[in-house]
Structures are given as C-alpha cells and as structure tokens.
Protein backbone atom coordinates (compact mmCIF):
# COMPACT_ATOMS: atom_id res chain seq x y z
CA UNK A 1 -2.73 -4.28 -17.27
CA UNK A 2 -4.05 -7.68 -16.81
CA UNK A 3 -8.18 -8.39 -15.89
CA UNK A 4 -8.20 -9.20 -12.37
CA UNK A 5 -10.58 -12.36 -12.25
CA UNK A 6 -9.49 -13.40 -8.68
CA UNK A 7 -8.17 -12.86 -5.46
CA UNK A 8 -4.51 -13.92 -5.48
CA UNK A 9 -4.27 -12.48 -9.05
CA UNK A 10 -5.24 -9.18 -7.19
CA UNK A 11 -2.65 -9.58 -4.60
CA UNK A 12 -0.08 -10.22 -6.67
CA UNK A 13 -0.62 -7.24 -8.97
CA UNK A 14 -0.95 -5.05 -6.07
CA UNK A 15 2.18 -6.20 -4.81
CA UNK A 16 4.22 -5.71 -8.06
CA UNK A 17 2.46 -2.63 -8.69
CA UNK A 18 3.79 -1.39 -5.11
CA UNK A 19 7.09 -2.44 -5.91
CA UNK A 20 7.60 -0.83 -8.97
CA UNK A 21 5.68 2.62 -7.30
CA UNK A 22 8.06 3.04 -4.85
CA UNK A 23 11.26 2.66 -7.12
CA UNK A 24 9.37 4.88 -9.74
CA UNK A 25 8.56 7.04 -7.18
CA UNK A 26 12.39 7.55 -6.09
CA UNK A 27 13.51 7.65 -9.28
CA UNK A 28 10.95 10.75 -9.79
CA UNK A 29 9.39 8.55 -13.12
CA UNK A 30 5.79 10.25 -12.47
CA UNK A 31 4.82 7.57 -15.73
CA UNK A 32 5.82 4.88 -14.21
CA UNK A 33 4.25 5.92 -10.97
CA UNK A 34 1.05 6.90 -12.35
CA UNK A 35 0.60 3.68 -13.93
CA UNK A 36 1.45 1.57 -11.07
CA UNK A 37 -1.01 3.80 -8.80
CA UNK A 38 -3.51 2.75 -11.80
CA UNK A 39 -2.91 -1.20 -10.63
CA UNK A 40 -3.07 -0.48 -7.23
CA UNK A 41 -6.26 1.36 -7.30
CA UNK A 42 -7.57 -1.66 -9.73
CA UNK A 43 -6.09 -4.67 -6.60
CA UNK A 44 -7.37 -2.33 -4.03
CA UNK A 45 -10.96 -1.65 -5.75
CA UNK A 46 -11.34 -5.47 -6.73
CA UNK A 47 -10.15 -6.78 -3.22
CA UNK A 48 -12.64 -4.35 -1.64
CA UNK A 49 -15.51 -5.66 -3.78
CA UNK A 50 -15.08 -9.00 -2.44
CA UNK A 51 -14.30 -8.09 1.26
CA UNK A 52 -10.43 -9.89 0.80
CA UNK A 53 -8.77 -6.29 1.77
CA UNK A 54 -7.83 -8.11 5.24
CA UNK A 55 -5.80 -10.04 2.45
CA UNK A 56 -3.15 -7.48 2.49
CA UNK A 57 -2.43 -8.40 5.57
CA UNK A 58 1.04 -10.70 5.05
CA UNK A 59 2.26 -7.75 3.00
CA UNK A 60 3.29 -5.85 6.47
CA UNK A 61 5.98 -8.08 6.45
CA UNK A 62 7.01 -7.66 3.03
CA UNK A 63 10.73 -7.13 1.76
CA UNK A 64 10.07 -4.12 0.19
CA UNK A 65 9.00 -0.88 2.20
CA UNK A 66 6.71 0.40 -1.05
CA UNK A 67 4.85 -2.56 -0.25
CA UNK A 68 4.64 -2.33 3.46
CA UNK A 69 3.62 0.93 3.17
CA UNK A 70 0.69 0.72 0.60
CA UNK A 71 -0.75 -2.29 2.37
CA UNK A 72 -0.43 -0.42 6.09
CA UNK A 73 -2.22 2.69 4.30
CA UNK A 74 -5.29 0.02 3.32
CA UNK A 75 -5.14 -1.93 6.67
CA UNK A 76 -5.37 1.35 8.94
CA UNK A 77 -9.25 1.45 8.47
CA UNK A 78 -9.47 -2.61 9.53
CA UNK A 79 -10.20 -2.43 13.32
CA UNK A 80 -8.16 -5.43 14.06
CA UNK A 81 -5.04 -4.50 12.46
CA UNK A 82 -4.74 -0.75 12.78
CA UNK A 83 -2.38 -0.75 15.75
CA UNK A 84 0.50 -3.07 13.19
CA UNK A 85 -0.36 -1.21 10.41
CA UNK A 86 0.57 2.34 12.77
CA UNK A 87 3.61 -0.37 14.03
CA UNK A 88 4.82 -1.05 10.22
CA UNK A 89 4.06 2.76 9.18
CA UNK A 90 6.22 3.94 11.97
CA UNK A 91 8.83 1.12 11.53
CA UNK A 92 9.13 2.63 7.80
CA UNK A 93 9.74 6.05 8.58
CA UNK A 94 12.64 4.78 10.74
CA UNK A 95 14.59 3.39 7.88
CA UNK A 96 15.05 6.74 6.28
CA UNK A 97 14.70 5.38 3.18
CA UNK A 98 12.87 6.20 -0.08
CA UNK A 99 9.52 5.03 0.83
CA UNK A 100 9.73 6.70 4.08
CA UNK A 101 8.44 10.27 3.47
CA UNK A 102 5.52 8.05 1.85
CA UNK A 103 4.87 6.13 4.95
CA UNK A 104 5.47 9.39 7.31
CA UNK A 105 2.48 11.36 5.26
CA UNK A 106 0.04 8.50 5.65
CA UNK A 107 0.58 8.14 8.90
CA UNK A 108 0.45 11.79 9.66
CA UNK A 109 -2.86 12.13 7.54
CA UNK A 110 -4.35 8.93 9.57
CA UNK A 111 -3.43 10.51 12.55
CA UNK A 112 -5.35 13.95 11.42
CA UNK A 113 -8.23 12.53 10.27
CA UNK A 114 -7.62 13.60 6.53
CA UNK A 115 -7.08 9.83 5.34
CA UNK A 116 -9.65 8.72 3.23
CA UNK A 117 -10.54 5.21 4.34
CA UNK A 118 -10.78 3.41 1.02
C-alpha cells in the first residue's frame, strides 16, 4: 500500500481499490477483499481529513459498478448529492449484477438509518 501524500493519489487508490473489491468480492477472495477495504478505508479517511470527499463525486459515473457503489455509499451523507447517489445506488441494483446485492444493502441501511455516515 502506497503513502497517500495527496488528493488525486487518494482518488486513484480508492478507485483501484474499489475495482479490485468488487471482483474479489464476486470471486468470494475474502484476502483480496479485505485488503482492498484496507485502501479504501485509507482514500476515504485521507479524503475526509482534507474535506475532498465531494471528490468522489465523478466516480458515480464510473465504468465499474464496485466503484459506483463505494463512492454513492460516501456521497449519501453530502447534502447536495444524496438524491444521485440514491439515483446511482438504485441504478446498480437494477443491473443484477455482482456489485448489486452490495449497492441494495447500502441503500437499504441508508434508508433505515443504520448507515454510519463516515
């Protein structure tokens, strides 16, 4: 795991790190998985130290539906972008894909109040 030391180095670790945490996560590799949850924690923690978590913001529209959903799951607590966040969540579970269940249980915790804002 690399030292994050700036912004877009944080944003592009949380994006691989989403990437390879969804196919992990299909692929039932709980290593892999834990260890890309480790990098994502890391982006998330060092983006939210230096307010840049609206930075996750062009991820929404992201090829892959790991990362659409990790972002969403950060950008639900952001007043201004909660209602695309629900949009991308919900636009996720649709595909029935592999990171659908994902994107179905964050929305459904949101939605319950059980979400822990980061």
């Amino acid at each position: 795991m690399k030292t994050i030391r700036d912004i877009n180095t944080a944003l592009h670790q949380f994006e691989e790190a989403s990437i390879v945490h969804s196919e992990a996560t299909s692929q039932c590799d709980y290593k892999r998985c834990n260890k890309a949850y480790d990098v994502i924690m890391e982006a998330v923690t060092f983006l939210k130290k230096n307010d840049a978590i609206i930075r996750l913001v062009p991820f929404l529209d992201h090829y892959s539906p790991g990362v659409q959903t990790w972002a969403a799951s950060y950008l639900l607590f952001i007043q201004s972008q909660e209602q695309e966040a629900i949009k991308t969540l919900e636009q996720v579970i649709s595909t029935n894909g592999p990171s659908s269940f994902e994107a179905k249980i964050v929305l459904e915790e949101y939605r319950n109040g059980t979400l822990l804002p980061y």
